[in-house]
PDB file of N, CA and C in Angstrom:
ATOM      1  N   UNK A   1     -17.633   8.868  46.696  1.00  0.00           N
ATOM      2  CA  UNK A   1     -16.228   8.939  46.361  1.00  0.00           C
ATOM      3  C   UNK A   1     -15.524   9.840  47.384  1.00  0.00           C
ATOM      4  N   UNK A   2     -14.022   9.037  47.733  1.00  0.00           N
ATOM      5  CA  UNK A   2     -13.935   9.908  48.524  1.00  0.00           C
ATOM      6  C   UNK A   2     -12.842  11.225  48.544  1.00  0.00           C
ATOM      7  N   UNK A   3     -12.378  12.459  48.598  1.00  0.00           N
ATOM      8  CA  UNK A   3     -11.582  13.378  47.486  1.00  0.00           C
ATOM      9  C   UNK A   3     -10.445  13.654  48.742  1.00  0.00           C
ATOM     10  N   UNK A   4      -9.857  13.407  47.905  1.00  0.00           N
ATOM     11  CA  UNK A   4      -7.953  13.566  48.652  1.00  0.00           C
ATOM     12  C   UNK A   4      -8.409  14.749  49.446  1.00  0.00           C
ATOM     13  N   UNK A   5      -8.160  15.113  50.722  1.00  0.00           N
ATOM     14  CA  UNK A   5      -8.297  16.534  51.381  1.00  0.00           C
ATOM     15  C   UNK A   5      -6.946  16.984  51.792  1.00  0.00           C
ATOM     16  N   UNK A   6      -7.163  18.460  51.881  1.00  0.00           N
ATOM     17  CA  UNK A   6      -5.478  19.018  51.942  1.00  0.00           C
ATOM     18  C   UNK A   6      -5.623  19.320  53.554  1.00  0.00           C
ATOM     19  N   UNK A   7      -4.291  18.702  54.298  1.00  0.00           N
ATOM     20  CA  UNK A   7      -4.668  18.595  55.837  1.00  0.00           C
ATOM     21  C   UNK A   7      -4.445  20.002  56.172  1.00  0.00           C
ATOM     22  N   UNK A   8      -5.697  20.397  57.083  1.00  0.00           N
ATOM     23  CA  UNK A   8      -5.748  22.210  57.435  1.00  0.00           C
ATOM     24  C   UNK A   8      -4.461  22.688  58.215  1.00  0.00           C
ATOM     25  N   UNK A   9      -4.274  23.870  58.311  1.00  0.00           N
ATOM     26  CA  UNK A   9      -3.424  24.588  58.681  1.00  0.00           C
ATOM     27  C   UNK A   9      -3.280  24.362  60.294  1.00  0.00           C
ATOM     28  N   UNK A  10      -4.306  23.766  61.173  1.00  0.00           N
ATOM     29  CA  UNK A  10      -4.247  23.255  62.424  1.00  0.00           C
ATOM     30  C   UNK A  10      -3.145  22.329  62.808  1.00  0.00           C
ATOM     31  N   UNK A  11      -3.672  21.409  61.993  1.00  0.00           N
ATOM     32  CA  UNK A  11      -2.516  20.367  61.776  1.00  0.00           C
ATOM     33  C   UNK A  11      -1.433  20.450  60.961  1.00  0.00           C
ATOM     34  N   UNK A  12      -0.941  21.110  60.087  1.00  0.00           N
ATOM     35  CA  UNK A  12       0.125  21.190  59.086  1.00  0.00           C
ATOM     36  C   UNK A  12       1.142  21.936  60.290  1.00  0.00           C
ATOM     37  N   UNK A  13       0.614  23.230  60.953  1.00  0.00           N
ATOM     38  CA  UNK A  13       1.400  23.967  61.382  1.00  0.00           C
ATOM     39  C   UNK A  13       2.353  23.068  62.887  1.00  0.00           C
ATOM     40  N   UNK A  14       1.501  21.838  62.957  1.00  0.00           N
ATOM     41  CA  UNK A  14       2.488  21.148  64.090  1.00  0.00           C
ATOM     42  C   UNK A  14       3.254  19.808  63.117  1.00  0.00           C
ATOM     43  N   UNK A  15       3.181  19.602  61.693  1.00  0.00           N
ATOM     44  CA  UNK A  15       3.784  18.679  61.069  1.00  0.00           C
ATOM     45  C   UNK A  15       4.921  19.413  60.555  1.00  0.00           C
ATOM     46  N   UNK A  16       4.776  20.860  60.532  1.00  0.00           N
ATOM     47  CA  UNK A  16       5.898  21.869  60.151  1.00  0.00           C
ATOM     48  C   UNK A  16       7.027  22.039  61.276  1.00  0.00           C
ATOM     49  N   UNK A  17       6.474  22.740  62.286  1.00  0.00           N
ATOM     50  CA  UNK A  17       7.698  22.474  63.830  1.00  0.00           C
ATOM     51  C   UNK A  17       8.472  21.266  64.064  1.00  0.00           C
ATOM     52  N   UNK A  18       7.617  20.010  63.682  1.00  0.00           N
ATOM     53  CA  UNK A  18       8.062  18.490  63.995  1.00  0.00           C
ATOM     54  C   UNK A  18       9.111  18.094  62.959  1.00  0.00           C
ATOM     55  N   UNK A  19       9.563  19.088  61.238  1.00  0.00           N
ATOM     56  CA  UNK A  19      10.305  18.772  60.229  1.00  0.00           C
ATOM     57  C   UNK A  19      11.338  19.996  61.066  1.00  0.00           C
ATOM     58  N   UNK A  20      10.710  20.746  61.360  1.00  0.00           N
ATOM     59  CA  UNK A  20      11.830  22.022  61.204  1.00  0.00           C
ATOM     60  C   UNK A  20      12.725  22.067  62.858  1.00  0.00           C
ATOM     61  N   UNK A  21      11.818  21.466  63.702  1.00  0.00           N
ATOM     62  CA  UNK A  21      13.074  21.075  64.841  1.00  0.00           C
ATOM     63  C   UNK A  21      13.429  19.731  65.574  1.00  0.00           C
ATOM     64  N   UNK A  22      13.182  18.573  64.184  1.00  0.00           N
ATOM     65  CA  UNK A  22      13.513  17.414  64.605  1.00  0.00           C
ATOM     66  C   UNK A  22      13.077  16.598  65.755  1.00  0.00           C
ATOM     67  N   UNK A  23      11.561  16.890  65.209  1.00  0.00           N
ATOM     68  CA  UNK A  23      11.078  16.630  67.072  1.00  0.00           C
ATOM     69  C   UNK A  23      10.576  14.938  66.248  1.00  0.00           C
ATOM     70  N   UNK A  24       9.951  14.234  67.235  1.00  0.00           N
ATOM     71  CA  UNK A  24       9.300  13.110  67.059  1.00  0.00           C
ATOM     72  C   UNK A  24       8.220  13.500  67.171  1.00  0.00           C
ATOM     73  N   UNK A  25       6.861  11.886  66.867  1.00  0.00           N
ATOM     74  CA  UNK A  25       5.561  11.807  67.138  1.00  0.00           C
ATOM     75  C   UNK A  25       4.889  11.959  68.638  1.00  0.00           C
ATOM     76  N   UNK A  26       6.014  11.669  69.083  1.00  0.00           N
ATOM     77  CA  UNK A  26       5.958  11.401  70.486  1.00  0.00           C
ATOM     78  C   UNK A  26       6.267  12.891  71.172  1.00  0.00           C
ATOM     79  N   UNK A  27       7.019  13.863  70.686  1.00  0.00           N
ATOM     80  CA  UNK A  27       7.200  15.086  71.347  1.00  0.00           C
ATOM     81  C   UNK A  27       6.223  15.890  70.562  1.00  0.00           C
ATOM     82  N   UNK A  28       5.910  15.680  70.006  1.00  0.00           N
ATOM     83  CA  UNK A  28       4.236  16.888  69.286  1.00  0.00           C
ATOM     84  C   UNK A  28       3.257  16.460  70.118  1.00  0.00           C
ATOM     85  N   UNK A  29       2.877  14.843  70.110  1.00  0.00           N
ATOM     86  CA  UNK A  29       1.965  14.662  70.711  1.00  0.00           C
ATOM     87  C   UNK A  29       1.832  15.245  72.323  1.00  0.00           C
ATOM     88  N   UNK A  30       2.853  15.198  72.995  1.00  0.00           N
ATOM     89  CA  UNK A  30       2.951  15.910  74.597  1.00  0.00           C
ATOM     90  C   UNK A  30       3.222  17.482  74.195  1.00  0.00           C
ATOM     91  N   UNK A  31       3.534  17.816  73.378  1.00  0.00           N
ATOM     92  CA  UNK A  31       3.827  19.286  73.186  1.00  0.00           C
ATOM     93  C   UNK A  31       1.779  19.878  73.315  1.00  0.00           C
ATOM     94  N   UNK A  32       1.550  18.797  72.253  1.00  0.00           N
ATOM     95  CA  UNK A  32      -0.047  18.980  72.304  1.00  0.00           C
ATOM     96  C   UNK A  32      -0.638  19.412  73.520  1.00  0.00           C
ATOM     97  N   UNK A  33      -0.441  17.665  74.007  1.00  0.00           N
ATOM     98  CA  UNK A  33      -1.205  17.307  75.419  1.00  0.00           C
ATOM     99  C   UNK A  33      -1.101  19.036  76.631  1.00  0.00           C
ATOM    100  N   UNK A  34       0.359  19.121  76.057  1.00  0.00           N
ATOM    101  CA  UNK A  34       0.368  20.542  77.205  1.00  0.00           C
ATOM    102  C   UNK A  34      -0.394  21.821  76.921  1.00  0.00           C
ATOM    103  N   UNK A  35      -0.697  22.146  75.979  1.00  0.00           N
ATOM    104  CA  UNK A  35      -0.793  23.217  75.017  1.00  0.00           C
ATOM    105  C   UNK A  35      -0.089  24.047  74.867  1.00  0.00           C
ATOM    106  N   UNK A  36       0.780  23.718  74.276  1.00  0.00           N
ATOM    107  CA  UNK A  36       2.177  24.704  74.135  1.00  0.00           C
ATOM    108  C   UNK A  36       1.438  24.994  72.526  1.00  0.00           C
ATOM    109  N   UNK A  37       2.441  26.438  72.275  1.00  0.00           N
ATOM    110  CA  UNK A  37       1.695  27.287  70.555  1.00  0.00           C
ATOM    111  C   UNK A  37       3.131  26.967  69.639  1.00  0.00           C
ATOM    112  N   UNK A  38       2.498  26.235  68.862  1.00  0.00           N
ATOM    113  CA  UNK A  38       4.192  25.958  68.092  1.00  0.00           C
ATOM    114  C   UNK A  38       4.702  27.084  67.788  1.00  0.00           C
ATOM    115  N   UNK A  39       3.759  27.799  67.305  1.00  0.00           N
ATOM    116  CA  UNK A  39       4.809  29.726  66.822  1.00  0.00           C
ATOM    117  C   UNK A  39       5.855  30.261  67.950  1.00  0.00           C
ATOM    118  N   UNK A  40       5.739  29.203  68.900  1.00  0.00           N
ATOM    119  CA  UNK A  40       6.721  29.993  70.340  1.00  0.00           C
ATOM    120  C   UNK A  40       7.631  29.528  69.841  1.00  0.00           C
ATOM    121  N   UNK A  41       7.739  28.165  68.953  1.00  0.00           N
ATOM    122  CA  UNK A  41       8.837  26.760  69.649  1.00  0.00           C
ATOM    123  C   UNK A  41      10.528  27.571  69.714  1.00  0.00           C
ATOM    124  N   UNK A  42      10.350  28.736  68.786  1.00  0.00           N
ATOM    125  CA  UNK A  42      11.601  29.666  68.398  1.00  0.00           C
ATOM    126  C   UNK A  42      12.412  30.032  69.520  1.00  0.00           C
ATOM    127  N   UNK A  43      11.687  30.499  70.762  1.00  0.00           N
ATOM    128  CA  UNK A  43      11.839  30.993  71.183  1.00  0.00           C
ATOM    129  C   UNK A  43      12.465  30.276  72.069  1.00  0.00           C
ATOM    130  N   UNK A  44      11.438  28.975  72.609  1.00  0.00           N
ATOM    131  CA  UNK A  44      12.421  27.737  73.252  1.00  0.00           C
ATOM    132  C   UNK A  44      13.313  27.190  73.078  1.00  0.00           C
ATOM    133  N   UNK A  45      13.205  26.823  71.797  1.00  0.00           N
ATOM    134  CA  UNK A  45      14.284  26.315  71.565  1.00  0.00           C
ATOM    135  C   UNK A  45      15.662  26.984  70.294  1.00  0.00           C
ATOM    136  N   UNK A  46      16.095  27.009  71.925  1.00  0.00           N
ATOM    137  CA  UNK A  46      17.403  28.649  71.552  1.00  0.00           C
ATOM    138  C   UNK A  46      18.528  28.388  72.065  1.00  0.00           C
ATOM    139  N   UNK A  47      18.811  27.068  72.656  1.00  0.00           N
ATOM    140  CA  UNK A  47      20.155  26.705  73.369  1.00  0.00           C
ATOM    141  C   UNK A  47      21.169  26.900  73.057  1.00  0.00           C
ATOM    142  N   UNK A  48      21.561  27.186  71.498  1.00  0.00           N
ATOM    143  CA  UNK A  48      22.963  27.840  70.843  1.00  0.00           C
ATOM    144  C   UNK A  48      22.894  28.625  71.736  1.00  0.00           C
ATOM    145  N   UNK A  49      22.349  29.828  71.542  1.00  0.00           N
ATOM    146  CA  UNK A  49      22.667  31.387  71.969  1.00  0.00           C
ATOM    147  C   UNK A  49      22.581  31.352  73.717  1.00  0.00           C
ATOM    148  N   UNK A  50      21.574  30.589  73.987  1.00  0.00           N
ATOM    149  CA  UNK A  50      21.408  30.629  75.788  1.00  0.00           C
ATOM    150  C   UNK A  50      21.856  28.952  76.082  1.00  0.00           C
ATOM    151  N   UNK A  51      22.864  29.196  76.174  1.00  0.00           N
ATOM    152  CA  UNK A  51      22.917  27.571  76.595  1.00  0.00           C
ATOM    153  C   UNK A  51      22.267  27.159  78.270  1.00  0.00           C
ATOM    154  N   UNK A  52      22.018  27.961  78.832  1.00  0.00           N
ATOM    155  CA  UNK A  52      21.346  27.435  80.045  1.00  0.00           C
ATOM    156  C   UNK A  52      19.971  27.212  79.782  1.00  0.00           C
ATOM    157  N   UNK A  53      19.308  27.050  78.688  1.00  0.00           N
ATOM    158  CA  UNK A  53      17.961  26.316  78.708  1.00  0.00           C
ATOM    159  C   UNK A  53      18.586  24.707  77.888  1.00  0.00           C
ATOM    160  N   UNK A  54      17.500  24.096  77.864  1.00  0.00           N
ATOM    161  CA  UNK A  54      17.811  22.697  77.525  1.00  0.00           C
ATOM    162  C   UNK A  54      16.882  22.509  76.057  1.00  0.00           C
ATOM    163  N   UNK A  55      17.320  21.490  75.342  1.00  0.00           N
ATOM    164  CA  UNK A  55      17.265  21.702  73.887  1.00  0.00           C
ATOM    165  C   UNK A  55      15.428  20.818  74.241  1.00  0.00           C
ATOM    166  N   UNK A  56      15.054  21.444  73.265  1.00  0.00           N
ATOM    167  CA  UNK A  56      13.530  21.171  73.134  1.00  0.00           C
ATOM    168  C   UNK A  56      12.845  20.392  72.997  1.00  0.00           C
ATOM    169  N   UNK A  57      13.679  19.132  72.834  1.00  0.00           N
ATOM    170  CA  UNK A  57      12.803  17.993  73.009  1.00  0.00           C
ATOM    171  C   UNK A  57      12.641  17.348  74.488  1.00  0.00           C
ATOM    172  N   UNK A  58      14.221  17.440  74.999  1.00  0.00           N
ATOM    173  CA  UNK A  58      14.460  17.608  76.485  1.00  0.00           C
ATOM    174  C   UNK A  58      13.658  18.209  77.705  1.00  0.00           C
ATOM    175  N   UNK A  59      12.836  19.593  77.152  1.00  0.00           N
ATOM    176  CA  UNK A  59      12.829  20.582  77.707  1.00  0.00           C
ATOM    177  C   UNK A  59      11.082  20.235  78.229  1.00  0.00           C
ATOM    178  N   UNK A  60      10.639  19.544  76.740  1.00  0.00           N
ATOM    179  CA  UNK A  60       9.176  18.743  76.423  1.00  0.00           C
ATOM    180  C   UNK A  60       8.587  18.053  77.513  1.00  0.00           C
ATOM    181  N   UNK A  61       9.462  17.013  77.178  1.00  0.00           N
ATOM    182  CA  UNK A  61      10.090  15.836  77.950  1.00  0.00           C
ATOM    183  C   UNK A  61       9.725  16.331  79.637  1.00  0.00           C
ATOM    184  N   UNK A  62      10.425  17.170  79.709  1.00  0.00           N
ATOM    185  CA  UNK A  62      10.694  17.192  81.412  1.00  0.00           C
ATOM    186  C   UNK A  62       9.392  17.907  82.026  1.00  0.00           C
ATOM    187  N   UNK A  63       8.154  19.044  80.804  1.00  0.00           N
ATOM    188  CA  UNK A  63       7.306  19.237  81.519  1.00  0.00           C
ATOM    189  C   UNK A  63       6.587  18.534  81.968  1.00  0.00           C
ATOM    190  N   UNK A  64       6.474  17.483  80.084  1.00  0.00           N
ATOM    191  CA  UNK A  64       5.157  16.528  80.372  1.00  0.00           C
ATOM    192  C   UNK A  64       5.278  15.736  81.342  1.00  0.00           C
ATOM    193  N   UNK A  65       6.497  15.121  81.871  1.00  0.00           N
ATOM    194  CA  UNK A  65       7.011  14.410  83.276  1.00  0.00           C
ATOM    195  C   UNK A  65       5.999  14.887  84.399  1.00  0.00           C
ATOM    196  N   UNK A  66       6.546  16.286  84.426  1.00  0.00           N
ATOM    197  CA  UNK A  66       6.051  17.071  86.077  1.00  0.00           C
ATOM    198  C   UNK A  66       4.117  17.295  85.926  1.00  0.00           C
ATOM    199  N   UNK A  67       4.350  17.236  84.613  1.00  0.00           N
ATOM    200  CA  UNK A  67       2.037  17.880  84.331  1.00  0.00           C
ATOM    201  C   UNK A  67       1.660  16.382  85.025  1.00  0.00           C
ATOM    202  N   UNK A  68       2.084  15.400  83.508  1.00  0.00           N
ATOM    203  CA  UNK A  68       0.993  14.189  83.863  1.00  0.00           C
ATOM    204  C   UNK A  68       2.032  12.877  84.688  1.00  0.00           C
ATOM    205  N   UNK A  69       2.887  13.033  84.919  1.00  0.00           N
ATOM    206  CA  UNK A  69       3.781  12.109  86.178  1.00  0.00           C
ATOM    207  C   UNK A  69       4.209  11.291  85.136  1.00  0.00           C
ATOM    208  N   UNK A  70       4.277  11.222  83.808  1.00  0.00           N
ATOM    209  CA  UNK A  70       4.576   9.439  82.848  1.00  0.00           C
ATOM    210  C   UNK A  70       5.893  10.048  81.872  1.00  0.00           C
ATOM    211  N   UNK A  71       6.432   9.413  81.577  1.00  0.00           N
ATOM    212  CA  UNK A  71       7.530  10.189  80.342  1.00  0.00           C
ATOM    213  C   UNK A  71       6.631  10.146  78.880  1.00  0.00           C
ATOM    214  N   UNK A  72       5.842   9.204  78.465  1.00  0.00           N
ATOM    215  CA  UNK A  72       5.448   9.777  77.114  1.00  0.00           C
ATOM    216  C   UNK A  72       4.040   9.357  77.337  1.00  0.00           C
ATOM    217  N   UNK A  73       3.297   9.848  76.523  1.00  0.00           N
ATOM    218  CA  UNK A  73       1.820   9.458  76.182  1.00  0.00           C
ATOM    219  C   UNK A  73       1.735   7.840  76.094  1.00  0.00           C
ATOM    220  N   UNK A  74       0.401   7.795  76.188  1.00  0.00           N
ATOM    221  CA  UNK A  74       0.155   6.031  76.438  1.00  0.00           C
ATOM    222  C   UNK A  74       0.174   5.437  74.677  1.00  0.00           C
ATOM    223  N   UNK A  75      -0.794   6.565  74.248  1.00  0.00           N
ATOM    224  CA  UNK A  75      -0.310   5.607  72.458  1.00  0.00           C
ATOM    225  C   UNK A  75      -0.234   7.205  71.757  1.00  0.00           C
ATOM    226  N   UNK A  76       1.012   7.153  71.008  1.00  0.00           N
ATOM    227  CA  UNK A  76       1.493   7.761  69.896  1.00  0.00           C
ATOM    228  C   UNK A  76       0.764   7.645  68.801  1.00  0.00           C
ATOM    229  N   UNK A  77       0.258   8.680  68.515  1.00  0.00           N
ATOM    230  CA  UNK A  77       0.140   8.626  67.226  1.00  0.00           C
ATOM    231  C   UNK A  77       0.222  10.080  66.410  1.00  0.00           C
ATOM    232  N   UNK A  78       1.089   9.930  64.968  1.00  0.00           N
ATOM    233  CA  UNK A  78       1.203  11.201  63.884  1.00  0.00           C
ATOM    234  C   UNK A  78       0.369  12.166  63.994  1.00  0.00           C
ATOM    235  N   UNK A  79       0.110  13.471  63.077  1.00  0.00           N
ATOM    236  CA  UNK A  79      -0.732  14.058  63.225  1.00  0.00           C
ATOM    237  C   UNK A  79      -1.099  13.524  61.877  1.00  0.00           C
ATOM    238  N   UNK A  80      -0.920  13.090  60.773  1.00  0.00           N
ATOM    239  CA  UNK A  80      -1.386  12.704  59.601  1.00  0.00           C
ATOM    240  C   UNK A  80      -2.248  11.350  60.093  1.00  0.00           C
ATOM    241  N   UNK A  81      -1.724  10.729  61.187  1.00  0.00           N
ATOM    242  CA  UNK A  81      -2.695   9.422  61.574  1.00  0.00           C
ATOM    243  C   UNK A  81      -4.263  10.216  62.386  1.00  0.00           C
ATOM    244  N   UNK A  82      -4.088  11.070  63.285  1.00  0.00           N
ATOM    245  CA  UNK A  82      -4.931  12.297  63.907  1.00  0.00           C
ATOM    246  C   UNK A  82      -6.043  12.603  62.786  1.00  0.00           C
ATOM    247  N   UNK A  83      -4.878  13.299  61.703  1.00  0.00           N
ATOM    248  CA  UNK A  83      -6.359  14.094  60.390  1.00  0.00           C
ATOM    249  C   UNK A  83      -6.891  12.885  60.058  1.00  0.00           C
ATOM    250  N   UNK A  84      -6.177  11.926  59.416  1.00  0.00           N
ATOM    251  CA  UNK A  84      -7.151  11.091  58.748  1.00  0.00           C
ATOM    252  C   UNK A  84      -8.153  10.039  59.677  1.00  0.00           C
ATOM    253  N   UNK A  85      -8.025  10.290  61.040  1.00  0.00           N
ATOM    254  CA  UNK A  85      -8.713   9.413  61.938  1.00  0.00           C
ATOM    255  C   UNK A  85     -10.183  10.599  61.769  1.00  0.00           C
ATOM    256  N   UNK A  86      -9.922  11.865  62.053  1.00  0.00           N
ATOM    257  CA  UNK A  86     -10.979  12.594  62.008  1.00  0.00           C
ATOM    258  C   UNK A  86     -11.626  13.136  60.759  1.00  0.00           C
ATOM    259  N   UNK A  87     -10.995  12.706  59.429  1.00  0.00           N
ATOM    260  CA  UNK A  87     -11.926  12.954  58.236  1.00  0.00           C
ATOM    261  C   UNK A  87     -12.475  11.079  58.198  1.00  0.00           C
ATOM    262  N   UNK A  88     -12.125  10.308  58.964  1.00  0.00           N
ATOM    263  CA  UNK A  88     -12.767   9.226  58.707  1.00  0.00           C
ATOM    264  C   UNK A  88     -14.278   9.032  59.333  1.00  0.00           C
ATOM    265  N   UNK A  89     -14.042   9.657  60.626  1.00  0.00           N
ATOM    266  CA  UNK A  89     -15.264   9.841  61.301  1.00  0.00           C
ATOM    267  C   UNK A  89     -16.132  10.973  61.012  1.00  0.00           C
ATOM    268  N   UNK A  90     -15.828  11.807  60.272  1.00  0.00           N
ATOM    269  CA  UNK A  90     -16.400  13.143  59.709  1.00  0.00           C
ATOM    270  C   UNK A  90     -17.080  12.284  58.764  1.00  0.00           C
ATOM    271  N   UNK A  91     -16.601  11.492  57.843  1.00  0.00           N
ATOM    272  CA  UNK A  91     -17.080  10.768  56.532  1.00  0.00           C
ATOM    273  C   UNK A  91     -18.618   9.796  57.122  1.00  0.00           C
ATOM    274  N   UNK A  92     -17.944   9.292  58.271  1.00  0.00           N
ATOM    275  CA  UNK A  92     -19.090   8.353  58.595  1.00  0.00           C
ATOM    276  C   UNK A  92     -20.316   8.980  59.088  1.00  0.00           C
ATOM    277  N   UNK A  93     -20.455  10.610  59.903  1.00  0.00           N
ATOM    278  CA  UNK A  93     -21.176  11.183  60.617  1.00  0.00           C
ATOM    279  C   UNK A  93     -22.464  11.754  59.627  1.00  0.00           C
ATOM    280  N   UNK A  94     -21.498  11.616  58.047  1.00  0.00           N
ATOM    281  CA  UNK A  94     -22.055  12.040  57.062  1.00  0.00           C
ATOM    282  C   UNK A  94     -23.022  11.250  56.398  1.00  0.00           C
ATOM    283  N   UNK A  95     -22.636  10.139  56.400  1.00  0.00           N
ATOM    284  CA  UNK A  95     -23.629   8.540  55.937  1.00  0.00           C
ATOM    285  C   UNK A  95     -24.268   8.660  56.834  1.00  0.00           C
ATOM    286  N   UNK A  96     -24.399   8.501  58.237  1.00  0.00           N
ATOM    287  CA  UNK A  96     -25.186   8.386  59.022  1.00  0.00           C
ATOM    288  C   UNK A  96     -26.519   9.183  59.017  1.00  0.00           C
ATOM    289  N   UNK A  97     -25.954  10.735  58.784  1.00  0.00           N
ATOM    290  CA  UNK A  97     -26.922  11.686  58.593  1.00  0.00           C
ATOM    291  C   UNK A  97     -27.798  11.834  56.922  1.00  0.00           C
ATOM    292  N   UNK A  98     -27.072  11.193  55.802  1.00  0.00           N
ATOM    293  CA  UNK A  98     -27.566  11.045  54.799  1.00  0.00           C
ATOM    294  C   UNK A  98     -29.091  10.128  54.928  1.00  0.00           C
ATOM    295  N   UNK A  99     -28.548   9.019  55.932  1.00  0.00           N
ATOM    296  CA  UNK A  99     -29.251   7.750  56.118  1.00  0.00           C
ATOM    297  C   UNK A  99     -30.281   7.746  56.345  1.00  0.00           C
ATOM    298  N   UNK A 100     -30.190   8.428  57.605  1.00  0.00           N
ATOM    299  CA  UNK A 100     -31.137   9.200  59.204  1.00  0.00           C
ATOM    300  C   UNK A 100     -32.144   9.759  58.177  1.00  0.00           C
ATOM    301  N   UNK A 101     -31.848  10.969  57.371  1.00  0.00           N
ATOM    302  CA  UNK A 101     -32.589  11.857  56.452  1.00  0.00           C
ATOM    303  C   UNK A 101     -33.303  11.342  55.158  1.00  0.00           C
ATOM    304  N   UNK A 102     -32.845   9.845  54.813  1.00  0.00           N
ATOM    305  CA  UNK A 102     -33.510   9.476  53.588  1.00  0.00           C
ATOM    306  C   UNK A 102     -34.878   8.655  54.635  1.00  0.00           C
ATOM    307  N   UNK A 103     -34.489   7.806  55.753  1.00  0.00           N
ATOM    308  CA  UNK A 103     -35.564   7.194  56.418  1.00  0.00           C
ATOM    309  C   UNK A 103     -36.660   8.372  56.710  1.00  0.00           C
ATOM    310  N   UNK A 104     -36.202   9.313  57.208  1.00  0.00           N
ATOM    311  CA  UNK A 104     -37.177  10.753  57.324  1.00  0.00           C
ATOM    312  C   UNK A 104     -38.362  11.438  56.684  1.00  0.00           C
ATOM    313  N   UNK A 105     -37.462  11.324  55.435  1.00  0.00           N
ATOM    314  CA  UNK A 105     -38.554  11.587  54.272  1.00  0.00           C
ATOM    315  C   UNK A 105     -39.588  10.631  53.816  1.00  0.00           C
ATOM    316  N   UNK A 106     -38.691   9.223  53.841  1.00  0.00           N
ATOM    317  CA  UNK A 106     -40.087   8.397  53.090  1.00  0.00           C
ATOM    318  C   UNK A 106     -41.098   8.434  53.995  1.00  0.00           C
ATOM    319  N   UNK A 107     -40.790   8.476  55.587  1.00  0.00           N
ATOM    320  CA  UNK A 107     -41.885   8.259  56.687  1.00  0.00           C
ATOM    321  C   UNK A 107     -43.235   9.070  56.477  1.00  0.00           C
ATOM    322  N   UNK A 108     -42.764  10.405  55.988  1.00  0.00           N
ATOM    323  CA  UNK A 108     -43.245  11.857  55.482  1.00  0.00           C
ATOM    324  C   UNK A 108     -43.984  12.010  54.555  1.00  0.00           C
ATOM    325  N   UNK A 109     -43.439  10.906  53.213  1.00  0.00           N
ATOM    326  CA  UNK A 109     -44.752  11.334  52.389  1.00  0.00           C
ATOM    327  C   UNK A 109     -45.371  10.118  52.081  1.00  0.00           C
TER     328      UNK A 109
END
């Protein structure tokens, strides 16, 4: 059976920046790719008060340009599509090893 999991604080804390400064899937995911620390994003994105920086999705945008030469990642995807891709394969690593370990034993006795 498999039990609802509560997505960790790894991932929540970039599904939180992405509600709280209107970013897309597409600007977390390159925010990722760069390793930018979302606890900064405050700090970046501050264009009221400093208007000579550029608003933060913009700002994203123009590194990931200059890092990897492309404007967005090749495939988008959520971070809720991310967790549940990796508790899916966590799930399977688990059958596998259940599997592995029941063939083990009978060999054994």
């Amino acid at each position: 059976m498999i039990k609802k999991s509560k997505i960790p604080d790894k991932y929540q804390i970039w599904i939180d920046v992405r509600k709280r400064y209107h970013l897309s899937h597409a600007h977390i995911q390159m925010a990722r790719e760069l390793g930018m620390n979302p606890k900064k994003f405050g700090k970046i994105a501050n264009e009221k008060q400093e208007p000579w920086k550029a608003p933060l999705p913009a700002f994203i945008e123009h590194i990931y340009l200059k890092r990897f030469g492309r404007d967005r990642p090749a495939d988008v995807k959520s971070m809720e599509e991310i967790f549940r891709a990796k508790e899916k394969k966590k799930e399977e690593r688990r059958k596998r090893k259940q599997i592995g370990w029941g063939s083990e034993q009978s060999e054994t006795t």
